[in-house]
Protein backbone atom coordinates (compact mmCIF):
# COMPACT_ATOMS: atom_id res chain seq x y z
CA UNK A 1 17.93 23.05 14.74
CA UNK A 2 20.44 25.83 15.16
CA UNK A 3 17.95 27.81 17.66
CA UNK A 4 16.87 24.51 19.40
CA UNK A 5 20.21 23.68 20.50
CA UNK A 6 21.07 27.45 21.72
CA UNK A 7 17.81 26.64 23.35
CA UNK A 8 19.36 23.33 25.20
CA UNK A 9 22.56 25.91 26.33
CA UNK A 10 19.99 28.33 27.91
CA UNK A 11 18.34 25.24 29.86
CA UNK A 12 20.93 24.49 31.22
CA UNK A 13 22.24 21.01 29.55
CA UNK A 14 25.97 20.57 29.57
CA UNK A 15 28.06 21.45 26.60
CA UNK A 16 28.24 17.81 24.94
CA UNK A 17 25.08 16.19 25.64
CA UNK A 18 23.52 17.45 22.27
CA UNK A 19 25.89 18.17 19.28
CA UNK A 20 25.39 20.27 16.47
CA UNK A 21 26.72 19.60 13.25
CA UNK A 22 25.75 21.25 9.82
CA UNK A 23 27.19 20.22 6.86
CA UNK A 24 26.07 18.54 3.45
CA UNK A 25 24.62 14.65 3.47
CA UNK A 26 27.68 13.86 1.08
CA UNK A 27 30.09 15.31 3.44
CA UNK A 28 29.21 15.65 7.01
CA UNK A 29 25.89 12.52 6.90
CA UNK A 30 28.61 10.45 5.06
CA UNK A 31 31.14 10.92 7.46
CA UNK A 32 28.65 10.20 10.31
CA UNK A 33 27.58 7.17 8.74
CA UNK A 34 30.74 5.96 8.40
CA UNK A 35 32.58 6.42 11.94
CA UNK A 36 32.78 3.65 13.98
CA UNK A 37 31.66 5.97 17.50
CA UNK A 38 28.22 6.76 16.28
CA UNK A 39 25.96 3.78 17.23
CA UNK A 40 22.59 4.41 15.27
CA UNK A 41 21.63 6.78 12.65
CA UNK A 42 18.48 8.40 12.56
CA UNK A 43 17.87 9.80 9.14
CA UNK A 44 14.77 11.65 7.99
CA UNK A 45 14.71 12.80 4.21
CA UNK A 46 14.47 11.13 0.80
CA UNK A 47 14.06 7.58 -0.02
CA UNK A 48 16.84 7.28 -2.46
CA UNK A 49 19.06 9.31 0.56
CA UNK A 50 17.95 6.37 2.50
CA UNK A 51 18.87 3.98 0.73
CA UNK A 52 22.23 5.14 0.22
CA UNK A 53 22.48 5.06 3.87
CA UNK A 54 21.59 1.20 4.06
CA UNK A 55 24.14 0.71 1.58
CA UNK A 56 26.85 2.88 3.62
CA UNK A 57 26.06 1.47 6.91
CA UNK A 58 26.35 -2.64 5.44
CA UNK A 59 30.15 -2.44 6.06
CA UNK A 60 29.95 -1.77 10.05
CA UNK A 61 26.26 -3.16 10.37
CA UNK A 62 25.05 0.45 12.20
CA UNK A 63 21.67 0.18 13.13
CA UNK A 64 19.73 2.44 10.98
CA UNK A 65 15.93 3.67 11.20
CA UNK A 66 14.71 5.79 8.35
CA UNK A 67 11.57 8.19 7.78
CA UNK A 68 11.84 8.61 3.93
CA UNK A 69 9.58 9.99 1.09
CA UNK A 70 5.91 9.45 0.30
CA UNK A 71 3.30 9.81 -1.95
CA UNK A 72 0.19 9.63 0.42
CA UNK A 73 -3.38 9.10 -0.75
CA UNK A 74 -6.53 11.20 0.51
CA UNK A 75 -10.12 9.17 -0.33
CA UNK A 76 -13.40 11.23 -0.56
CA UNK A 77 -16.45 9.97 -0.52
CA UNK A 78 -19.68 10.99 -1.72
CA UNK A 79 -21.01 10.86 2.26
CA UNK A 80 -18.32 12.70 3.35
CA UNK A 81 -18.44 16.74 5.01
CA UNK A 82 -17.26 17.91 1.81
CA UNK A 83 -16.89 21.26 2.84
CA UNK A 84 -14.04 20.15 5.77
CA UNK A 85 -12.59 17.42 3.23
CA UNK A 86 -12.19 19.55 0.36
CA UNK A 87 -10.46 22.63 2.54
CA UNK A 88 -8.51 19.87 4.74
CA UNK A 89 -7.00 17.91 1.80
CA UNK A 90 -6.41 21.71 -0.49
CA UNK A 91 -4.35 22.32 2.65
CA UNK A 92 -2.85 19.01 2.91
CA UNK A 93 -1.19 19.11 -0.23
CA UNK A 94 -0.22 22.98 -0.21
CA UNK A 95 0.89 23.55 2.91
CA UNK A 96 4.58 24.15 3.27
CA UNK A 97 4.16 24.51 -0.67
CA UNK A 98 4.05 20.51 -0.60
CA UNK A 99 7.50 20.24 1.06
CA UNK A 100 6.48 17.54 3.50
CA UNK A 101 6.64 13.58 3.35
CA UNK A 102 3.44 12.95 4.57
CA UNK A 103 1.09 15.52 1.98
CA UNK A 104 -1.63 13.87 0.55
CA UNK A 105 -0.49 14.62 -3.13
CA UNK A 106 -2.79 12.14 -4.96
CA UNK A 107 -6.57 12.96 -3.95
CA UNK A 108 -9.08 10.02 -5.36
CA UNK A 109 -12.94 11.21 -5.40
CA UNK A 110 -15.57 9.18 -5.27
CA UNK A 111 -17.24 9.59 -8.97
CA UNK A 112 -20.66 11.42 -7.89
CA UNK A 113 -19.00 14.34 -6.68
CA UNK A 114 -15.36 14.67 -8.37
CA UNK A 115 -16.35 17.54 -10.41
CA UNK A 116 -17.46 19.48 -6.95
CA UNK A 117 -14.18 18.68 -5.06
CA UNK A 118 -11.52 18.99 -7.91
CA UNK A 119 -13.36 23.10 -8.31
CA UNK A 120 -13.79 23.26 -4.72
CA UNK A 121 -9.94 22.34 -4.49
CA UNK A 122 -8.68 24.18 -7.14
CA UNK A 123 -10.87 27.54 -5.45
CA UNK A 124 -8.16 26.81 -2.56
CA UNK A 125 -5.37 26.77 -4.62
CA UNK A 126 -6.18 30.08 -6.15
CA UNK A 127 -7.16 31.95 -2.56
CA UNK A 128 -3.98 30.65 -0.44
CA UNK A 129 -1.52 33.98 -0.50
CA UNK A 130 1.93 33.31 -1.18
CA UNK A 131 4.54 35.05 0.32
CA UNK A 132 7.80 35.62 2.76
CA UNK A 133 7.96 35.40 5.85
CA UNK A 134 7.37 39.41 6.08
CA UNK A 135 4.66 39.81 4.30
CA UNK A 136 1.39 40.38 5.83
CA UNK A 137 -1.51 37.46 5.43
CA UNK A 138 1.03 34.82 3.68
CA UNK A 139 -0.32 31.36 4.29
CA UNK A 140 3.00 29.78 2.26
CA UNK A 141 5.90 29.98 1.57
CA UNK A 142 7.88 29.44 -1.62
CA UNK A 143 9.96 26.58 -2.76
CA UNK A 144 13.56 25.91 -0.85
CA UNK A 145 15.77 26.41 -3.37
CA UNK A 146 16.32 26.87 -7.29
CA UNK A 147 17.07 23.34 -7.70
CA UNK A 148 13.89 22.18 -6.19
CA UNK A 149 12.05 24.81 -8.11
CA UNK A 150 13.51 23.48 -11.16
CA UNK A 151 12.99 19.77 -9.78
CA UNK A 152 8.83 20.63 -9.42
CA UNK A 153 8.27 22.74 -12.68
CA UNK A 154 10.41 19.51 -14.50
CA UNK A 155 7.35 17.38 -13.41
CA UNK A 156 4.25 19.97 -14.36
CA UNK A 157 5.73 20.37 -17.30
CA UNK A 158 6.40 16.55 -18.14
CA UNK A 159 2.66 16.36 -17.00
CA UNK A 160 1.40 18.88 -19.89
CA UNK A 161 3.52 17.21 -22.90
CA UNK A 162 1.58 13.71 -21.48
CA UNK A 163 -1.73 16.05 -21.90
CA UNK A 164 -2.56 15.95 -18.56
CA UNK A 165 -5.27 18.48 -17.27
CA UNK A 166 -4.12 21.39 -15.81
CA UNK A 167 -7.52 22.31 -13.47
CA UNK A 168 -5.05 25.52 -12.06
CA UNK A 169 -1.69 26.76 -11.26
CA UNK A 170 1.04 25.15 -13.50
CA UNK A 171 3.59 27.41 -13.75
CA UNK A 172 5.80 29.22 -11.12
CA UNK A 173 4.97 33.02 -9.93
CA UNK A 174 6.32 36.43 -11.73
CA UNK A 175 7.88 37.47 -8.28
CA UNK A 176 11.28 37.43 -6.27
CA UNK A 177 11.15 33.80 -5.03
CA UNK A 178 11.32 30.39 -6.12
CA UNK A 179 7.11 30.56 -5.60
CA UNK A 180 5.08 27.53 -8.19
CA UNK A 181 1.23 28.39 -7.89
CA UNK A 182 -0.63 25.40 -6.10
CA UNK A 183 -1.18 23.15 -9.12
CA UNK A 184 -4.17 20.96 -9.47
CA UNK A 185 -4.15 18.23 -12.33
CA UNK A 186 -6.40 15.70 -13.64
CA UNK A 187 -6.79 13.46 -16.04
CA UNK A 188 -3.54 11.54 -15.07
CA UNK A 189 -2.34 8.33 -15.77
CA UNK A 190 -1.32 6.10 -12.69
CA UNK A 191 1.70 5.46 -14.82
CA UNK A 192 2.86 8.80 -15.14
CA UNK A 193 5.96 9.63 -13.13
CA UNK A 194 4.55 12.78 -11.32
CA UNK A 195 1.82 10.08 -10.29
CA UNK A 196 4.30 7.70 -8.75
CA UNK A 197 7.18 9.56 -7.85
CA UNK A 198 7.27 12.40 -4.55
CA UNK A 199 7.44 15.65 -6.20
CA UNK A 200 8.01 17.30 -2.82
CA UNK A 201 6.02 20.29 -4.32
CA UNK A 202 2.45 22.23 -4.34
CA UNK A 203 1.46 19.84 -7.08
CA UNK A 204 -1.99 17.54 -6.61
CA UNK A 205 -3.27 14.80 -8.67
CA UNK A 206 -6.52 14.46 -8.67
CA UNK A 207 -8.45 10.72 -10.04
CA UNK A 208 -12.06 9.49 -9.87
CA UNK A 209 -12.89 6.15 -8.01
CA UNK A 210 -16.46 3.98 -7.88
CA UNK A 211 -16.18 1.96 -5.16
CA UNK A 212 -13.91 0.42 -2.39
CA UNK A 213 -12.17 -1.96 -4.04
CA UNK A 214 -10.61 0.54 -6.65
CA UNK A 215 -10.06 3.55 -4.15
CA UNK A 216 -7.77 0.93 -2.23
CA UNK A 217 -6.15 -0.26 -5.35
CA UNK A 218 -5.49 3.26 -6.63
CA UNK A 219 -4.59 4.17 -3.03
CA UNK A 220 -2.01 1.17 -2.62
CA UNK A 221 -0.76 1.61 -5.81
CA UNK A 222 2.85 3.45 -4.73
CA UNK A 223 5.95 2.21 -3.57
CA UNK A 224 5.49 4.58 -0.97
CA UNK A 225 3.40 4.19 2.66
CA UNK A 226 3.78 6.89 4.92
CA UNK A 227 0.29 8.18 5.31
CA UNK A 228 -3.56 7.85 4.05
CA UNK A 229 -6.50 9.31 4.59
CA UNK A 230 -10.32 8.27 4.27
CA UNK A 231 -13.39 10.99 4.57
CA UNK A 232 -16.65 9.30 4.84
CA UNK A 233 -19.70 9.57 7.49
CA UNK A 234 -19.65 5.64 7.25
CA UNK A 235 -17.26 4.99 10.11
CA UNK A 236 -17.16 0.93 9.31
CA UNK A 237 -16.19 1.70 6.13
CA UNK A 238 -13.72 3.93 7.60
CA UNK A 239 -12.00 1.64 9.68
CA UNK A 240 -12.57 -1.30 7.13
CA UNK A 241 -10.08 1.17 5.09
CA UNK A 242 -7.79 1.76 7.84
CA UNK A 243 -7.26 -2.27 7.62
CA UNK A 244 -6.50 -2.31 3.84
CA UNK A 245 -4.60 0.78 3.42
CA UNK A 246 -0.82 0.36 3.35
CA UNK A 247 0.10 2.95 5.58
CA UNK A 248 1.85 3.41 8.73
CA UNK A 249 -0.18 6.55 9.55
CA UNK A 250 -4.20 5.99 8.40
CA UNK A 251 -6.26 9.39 9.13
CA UNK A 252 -10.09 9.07 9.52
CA UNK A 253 -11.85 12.40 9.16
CA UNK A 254 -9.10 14.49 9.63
CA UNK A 255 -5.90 15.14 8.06
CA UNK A 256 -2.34 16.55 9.40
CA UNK A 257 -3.46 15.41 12.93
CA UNK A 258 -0.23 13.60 14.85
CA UNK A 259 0.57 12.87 18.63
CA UNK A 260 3.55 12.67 19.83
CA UNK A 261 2.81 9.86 21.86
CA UNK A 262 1.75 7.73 19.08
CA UNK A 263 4.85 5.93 17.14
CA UNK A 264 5.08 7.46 13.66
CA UNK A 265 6.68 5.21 10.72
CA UNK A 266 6.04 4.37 7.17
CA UNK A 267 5.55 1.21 5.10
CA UNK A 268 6.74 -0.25 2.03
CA UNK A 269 9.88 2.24 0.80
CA UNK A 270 8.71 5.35 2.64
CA UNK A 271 11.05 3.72 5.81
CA UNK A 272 12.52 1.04 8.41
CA UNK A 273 11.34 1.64 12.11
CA UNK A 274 9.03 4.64 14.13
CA UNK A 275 10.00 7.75 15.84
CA UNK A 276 7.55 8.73 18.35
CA UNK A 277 5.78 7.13 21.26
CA UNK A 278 7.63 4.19 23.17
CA UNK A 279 8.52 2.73 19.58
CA UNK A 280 10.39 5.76 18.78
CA UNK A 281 12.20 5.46 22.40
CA UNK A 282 13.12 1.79 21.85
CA UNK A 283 15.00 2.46 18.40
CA UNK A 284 17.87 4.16 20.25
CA UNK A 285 18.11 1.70 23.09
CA UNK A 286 20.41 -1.22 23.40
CA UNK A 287 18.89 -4.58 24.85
CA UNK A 288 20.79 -6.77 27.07
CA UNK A 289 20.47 -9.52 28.86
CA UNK A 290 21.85 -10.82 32.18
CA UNK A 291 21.87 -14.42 33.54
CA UNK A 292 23.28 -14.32 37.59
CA UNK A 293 23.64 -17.80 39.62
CA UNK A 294 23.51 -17.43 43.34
């Protein structure tokens, strides 16, 4: 944000038009929320953030669109190019070291080939390279803060006294950093909190599934909806999918793939409203309309 808006300066947009203001969400997003000359708030970050700012914004009734947590699902198939899926949902979990709303942190397989893509996974996991931004071949990063770090071990390590399995990773590296190894677990209970909740970490959950009917039930199990995604050759079953999955952002075949152009938004409590595409546009307009007799 801070180099985007020197950015704006050297482009030549008047001082004004775009404001930067850094502060904490208890301080500076409260106080934003809260005065009567900003119009709409545009908040992207944690559901229970966003909820506060419902609640904050009820007493001057700003409008308010939100892109919050999730906890997205990734089906594979038997049929699918398990060679792409299993490398394209590895790195849609990792990536970032899992700090992203829209990773696909709970993987469902279909039964014939679990045992293939939780290994072929977990063989990710234990080839990415971990580093800074200085050191030569990193493919992530580590964890934001110490708090966070603390947040995601708090979870793994909830997730061994419930005797889940710990395929790899599970424990944070011996290195300057807040770095957690990319952690694959199975044997997990849909109940379990690291199952429901958004861990916002490198942490996967990996489940078995027979047939549609229970990969959409296990998929659609979450109070979140931000994004799915299906791999299969079968491209009617695909789309078929694409119907019954509660998500706002349904990827067939591919995975971290967006466009700009295409409104981005979430179901269920993963948001209110898109940004992107002429959706995104319309949230920050005002409509008004004008009767004339002549």
């Amino acid at each position: 944000a801070l180099v985007l808006v020197r950015l704006l300066g050297e482009a030549g947009v008047p001082d004004g038009v775009v404001n930067l203001v850094t502060g904490y969400g208890h301080t500076a997003g409260a106080a934003l929320v809260d005065h009567p000359g900003v119009q709409k708030i545009a908040f992207t970050g944690s559901t229970e953030v966003g909820k506060r700012i419902v609640a904050a914004s009820a007493g001057n009734l700003k409008r308010v669109s939100l892109e919050l947590g999730g906890k997205s699902p990734v089906l594979i198939y038997d049929d699918a190019d398990l060679d792409t899926a299993i490398t394209m949902a590895a790195m849609g979990i990792f990536i970032h070291s899992g700090q992203g709303c829209i990773c696909g942190s709970r993987i469902f397989v279909q039964r014939g080939v679990y045992d293939q893509v939780v290994d072929g996974i977990a063989m990710v996991a234990n080839n990415l390279q971990l580093g800074g931004p200085r050191d030569e071949g990193a493919m992530i990063g580590p964890l934001i803060s110490e708090k966070q770090l603390n947040r995601v071990m708090g979870f793994i390590e909830e997730g061994k006294r419930d005797h889940v399995d710990v395929i790899t990773g599970g424990h944070r590296l011996d290195r300057r950093g807040y770095f957690v190894h990319p952690t694959v677990l199975a044997n997990v209970d849909p109940g379990m909190r690291l199952y429901q909740q958004e861990i916002f970490g490198p942490v996967v959950t990996v489940l078995p599934f027979d047939d549609d009917d229970e990969a959409v039930a296990l998929a659609n199990d979450s109070e979140y909806g931000l994004a799915a995604t299906a791999w299969t050759r079968d491209l009617s079953r695909a789309h078929r999918l694409a119907k019954r999955l509660e998500a706002g952002t349904v990827s067939l075949n591919c995975q971290m793939v967006f466009d700009h152009s295409v409104p981005f938004g979430g179901y269920k409590q993963s948001g209110w409203g898109h940004e992107w595409g002429r959706d995104g546009v319309e949230s920050f307009l005002q409509t008004k309309s004008v009767y004339t007799q002549l």
